[in-house]
N, C-alpha and C. Protein backbone atom coordinates (compact mmCIF):
# COMPACT_ATOMS: atom_id res chain seq x y z
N UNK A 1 0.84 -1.17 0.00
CA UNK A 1 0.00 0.00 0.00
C UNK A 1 0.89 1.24 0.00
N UNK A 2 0.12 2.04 -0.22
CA UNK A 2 1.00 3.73 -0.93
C UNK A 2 0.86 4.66 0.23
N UNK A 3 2.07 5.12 0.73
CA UNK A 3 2.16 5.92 1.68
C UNK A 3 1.83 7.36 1.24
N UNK A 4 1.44 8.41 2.19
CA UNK A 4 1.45 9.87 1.64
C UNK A 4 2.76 10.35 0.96
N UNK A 5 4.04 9.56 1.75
CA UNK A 5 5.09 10.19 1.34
C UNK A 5 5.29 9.17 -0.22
N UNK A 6 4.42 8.16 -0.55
CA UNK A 6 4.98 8.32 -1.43
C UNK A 6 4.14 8.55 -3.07
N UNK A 7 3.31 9.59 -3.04
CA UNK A 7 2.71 10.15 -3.76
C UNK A 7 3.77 11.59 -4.21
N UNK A 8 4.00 11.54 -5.91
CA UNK A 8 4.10 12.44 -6.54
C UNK A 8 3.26 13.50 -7.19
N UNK A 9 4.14 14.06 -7.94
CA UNK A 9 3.04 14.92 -8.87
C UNK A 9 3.90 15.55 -9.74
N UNK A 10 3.86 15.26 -11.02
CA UNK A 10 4.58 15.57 -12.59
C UNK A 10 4.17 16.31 -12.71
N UNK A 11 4.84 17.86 -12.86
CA UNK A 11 4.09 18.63 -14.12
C UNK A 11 4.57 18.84 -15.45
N UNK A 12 3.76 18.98 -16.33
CA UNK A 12 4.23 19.11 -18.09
C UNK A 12 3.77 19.74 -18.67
N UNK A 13 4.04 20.73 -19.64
CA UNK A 13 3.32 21.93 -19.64
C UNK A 13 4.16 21.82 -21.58
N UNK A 14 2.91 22.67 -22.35
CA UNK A 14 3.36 22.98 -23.71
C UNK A 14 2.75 24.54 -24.15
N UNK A 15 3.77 24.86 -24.72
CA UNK A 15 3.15 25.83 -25.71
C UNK A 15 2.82 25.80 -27.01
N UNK A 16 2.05 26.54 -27.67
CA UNK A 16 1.79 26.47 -29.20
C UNK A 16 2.07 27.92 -29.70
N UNK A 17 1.65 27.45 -30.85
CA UNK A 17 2.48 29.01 -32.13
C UNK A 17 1.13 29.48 -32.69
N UNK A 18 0.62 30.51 -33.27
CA UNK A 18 -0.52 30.79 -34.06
C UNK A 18 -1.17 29.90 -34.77
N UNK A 19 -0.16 28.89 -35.53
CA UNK A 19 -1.11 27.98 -36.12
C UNK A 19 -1.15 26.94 -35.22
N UNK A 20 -1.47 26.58 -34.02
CA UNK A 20 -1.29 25.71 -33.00
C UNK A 20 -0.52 24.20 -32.96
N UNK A 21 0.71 25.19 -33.40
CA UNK A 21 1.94 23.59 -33.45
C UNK A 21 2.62 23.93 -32.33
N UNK A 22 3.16 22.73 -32.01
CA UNK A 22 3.74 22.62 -30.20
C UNK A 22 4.95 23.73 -30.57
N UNK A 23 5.28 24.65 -29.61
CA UNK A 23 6.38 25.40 -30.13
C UNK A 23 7.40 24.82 -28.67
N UNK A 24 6.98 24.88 -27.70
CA UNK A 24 7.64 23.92 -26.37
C UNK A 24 7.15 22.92 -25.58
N UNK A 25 8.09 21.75 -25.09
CA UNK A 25 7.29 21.03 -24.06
C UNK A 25 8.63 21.02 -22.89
N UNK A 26 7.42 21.51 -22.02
CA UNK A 26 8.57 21.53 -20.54
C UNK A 26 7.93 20.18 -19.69
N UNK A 27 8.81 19.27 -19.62
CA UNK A 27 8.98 17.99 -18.91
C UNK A 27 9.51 18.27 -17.48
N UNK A 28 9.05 17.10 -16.43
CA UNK A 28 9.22 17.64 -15.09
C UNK A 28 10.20 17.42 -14.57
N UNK A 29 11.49 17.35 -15.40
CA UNK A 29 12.89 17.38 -14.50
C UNK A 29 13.34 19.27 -15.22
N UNK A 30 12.42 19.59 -15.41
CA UNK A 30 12.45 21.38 -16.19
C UNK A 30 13.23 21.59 -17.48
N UNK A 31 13.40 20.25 -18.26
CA UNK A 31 13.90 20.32 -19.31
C UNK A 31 12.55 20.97 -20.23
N UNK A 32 13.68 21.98 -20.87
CA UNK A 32 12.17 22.58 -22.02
C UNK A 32 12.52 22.10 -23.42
N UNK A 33 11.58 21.46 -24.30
CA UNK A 33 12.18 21.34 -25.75
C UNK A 33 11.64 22.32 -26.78
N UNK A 34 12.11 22.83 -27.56
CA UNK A 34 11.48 23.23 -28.62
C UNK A 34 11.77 23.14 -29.73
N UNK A 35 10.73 22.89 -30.63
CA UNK A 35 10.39 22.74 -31.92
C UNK A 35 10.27 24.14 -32.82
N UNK A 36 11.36 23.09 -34.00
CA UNK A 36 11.50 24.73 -35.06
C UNK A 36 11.29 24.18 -35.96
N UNK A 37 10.37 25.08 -37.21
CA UNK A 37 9.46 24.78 -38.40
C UNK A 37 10.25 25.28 -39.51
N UNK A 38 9.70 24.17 -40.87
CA UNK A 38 9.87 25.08 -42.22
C UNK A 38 9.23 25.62 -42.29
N UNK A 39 9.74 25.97 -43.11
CA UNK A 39 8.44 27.45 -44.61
C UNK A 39 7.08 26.78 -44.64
N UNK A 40 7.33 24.96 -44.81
CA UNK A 40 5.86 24.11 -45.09
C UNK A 40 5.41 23.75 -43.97
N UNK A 41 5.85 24.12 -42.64
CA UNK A 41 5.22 23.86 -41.24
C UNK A 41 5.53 22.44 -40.78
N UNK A 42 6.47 21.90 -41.25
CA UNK A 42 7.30 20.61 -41.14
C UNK A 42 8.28 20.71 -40.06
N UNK A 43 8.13 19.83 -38.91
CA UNK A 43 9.12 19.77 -38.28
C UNK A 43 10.76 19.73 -38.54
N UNK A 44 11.58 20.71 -38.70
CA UNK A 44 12.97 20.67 -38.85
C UNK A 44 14.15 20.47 -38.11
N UNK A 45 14.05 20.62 -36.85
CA UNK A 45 14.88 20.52 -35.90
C UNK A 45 14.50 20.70 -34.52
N UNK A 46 15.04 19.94 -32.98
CA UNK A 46 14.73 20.26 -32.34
C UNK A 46 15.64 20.42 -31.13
N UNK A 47 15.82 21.19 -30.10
CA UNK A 47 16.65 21.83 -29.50
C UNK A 47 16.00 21.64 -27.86
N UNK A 48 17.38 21.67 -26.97
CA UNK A 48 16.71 21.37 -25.34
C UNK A 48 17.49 22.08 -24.47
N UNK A 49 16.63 22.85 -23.61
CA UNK A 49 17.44 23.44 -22.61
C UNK A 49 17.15 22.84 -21.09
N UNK A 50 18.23 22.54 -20.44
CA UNK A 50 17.90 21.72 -19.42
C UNK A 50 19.19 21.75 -18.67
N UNK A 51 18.69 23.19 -17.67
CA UNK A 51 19.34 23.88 -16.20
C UNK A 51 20.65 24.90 -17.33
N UNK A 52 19.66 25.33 -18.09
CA UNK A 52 20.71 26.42 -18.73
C UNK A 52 21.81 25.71 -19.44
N UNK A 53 21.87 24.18 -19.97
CA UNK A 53 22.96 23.79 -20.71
C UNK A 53 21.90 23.19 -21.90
N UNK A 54 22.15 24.45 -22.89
CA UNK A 54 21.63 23.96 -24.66
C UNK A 54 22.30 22.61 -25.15
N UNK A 55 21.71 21.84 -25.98
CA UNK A 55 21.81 21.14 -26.65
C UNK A 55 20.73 20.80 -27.78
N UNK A 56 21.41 20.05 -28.70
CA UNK A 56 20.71 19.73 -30.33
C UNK A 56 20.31 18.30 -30.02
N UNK A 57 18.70 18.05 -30.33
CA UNK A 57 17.87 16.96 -29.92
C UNK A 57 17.79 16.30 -31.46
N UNK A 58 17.57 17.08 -32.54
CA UNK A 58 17.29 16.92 -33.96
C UNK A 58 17.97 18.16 -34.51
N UNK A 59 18.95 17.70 -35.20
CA UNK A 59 19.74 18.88 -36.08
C UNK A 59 19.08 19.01 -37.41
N UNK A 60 18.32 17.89 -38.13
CA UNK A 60 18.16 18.03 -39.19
C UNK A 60 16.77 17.18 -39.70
N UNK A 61 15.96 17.19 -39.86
CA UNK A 61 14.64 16.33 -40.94
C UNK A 61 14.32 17.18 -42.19
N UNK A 62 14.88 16.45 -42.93
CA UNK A 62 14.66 16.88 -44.90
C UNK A 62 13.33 15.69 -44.92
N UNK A 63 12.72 16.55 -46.14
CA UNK A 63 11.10 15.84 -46.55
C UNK A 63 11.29 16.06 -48.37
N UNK A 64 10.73 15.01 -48.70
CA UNK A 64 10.70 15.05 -50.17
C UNK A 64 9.34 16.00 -50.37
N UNK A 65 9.18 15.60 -51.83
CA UNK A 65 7.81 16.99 -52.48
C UNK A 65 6.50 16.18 -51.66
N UNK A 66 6.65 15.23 -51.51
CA UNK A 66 5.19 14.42 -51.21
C UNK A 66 5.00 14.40 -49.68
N UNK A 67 6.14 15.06 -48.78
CA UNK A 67 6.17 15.04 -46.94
C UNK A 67 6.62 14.39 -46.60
N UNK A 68 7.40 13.35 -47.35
CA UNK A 68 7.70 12.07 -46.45
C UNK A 68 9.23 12.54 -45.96
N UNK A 69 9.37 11.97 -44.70
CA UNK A 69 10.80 11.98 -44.38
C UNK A 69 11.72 11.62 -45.28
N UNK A 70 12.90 12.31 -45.55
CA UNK A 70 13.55 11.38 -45.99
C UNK A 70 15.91 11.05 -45.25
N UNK A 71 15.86 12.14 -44.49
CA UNK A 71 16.68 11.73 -43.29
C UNK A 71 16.29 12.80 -41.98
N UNK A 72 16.96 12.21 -40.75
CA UNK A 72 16.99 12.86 -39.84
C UNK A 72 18.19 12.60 -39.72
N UNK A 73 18.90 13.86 -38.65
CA UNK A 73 20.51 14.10 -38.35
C UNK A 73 20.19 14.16 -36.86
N UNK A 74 20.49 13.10 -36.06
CA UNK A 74 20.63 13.68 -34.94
C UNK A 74 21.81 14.40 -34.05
N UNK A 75 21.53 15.25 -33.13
CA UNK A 75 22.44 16.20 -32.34
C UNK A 75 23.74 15.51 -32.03
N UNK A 76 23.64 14.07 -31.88
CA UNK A 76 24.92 13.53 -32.18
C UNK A 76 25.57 12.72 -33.05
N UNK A 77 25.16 13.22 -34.28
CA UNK A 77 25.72 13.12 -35.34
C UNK A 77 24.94 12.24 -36.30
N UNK A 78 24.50 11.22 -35.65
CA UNK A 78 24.02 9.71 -36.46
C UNK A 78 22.81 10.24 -37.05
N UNK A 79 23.07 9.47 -38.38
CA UNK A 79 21.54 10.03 -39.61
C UNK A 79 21.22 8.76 -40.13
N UNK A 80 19.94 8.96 -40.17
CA UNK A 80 19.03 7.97 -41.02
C UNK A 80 18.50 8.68 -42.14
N UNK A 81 18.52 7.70 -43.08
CA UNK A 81 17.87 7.93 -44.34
C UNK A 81 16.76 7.17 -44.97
N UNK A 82 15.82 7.58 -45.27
CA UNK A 82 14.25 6.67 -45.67
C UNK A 82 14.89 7.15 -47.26
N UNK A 83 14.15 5.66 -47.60
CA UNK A 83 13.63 5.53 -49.40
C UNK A 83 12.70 5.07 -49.64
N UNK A 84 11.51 5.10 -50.25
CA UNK A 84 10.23 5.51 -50.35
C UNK A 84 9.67 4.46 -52.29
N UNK A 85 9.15 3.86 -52.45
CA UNK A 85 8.50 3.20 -53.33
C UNK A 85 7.75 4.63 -53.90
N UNK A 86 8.39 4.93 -54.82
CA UNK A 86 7.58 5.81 -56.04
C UNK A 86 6.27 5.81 -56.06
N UNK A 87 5.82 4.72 -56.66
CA UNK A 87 4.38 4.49 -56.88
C UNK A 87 3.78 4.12 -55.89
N UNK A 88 3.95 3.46 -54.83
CA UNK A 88 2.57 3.25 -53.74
C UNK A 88 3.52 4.22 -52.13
N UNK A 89 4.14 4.57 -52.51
CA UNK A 89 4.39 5.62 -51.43
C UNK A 89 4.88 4.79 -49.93
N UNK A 90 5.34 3.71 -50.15
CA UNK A 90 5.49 2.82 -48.62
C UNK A 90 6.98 2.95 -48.97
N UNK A 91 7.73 3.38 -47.06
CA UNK A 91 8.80 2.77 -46.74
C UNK A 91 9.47 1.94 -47.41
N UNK A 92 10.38 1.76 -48.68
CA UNK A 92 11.16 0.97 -48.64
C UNK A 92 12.89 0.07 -47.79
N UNK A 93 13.33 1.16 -47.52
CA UNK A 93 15.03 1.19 -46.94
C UNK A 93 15.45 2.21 -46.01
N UNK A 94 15.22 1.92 -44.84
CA UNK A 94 15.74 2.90 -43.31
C UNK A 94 16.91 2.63 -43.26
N UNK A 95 18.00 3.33 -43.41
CA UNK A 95 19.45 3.74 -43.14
C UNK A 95 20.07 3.95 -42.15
N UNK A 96 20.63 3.56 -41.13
CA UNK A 96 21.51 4.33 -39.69
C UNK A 96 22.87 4.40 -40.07
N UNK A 97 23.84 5.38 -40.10
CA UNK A 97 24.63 5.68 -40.05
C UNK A 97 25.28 6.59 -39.00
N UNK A 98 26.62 6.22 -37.94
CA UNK A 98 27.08 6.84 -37.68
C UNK A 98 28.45 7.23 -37.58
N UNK A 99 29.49 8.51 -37.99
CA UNK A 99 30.56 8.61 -38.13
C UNK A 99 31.22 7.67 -39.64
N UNK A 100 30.03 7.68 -40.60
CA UNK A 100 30.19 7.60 -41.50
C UNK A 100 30.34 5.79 -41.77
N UNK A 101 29.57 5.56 -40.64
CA UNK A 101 29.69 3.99 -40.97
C UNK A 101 28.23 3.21 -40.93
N UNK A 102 27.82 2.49 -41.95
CA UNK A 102 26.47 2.02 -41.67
C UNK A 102 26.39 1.15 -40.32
N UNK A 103 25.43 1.26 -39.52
CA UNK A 103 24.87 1.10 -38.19
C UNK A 103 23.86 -0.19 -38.46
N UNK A 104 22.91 -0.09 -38.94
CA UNK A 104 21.57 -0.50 -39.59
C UNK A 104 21.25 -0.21 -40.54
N UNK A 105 20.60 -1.52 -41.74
CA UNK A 105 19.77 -1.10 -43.16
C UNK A 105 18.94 -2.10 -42.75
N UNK A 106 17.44 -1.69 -42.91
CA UNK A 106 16.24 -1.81 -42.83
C UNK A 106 15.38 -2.45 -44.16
N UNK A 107 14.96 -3.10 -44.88
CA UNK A 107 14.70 -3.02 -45.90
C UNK A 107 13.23 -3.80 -45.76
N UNK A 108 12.16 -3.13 -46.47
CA UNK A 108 10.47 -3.48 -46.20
C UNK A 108 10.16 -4.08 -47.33
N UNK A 109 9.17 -4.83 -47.00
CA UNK A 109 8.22 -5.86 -48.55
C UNK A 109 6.72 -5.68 -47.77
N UNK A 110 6.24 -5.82 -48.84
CA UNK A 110 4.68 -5.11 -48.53
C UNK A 110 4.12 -6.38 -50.11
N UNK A 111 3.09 -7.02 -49.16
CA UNK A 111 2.18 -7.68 -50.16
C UNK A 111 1.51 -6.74 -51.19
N UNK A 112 0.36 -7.45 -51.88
CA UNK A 112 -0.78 -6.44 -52.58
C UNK A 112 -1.38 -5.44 -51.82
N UNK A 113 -1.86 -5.56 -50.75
CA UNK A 113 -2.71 -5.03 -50.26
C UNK A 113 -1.81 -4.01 -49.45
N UNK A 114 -0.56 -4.12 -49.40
CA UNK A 114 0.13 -2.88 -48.45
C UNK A 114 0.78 -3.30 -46.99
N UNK A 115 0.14 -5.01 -46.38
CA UNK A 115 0.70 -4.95 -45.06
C UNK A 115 2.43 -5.60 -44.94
């Protein structure tokens, strides 16, 4: 059974931007993150401050013409790269690379129907 002392309480708190995309989320060790947009309102990068020491959470997400991901760079360095089936638009080949060495290749098959 649960003592008084041992009841918490999290708080988490977000902000939004005019067009109501998360612009921060403050998590309850007071780390704040925020989210920075393209031109197309696409998530591009994301950044954390936590007790006044910045750091890079997402340095980089590129999107092809159609939205789809097609790498993320993270703050420490390692990038993935998606390749994408032309015609039915599914995941083909997830990439991990880090320090310039493949990590993980991923590679998808999809019946008729897509599963």
């Amino acid at each position: 059974m649960a003592s008084v002392a041992d009841i918490r309480t999290y708080v988490y708190g977000a902000t939004y931007d005019s067009w109501n995309r998360v612009r921060t989320m403050t998590y309850p060790d007071g780390e704040v993150v925020t989210y920075h947009y393209n031109a197309a309102g696409q998530v591009e990068r994301l950044t954390s401050n936590k007790q006044g020491r910045q750091s890079v959470i997402v340095d980089r997400i590129g999107y092809d013409k159609e939205g789809h991901t097609v790498y993320t760079k993270l703050g420490n360095g390692t990038e993935t790269t998606y390749t994408y089936d032309k015609q039915r638009e599914r995941l083909q080949v997830m990439n991990l690379t880090a320090d310039g060495q493949t990590v993980m290749e991923n590679r998808y098959r999809y019946d008729a129907v897509d599963n």
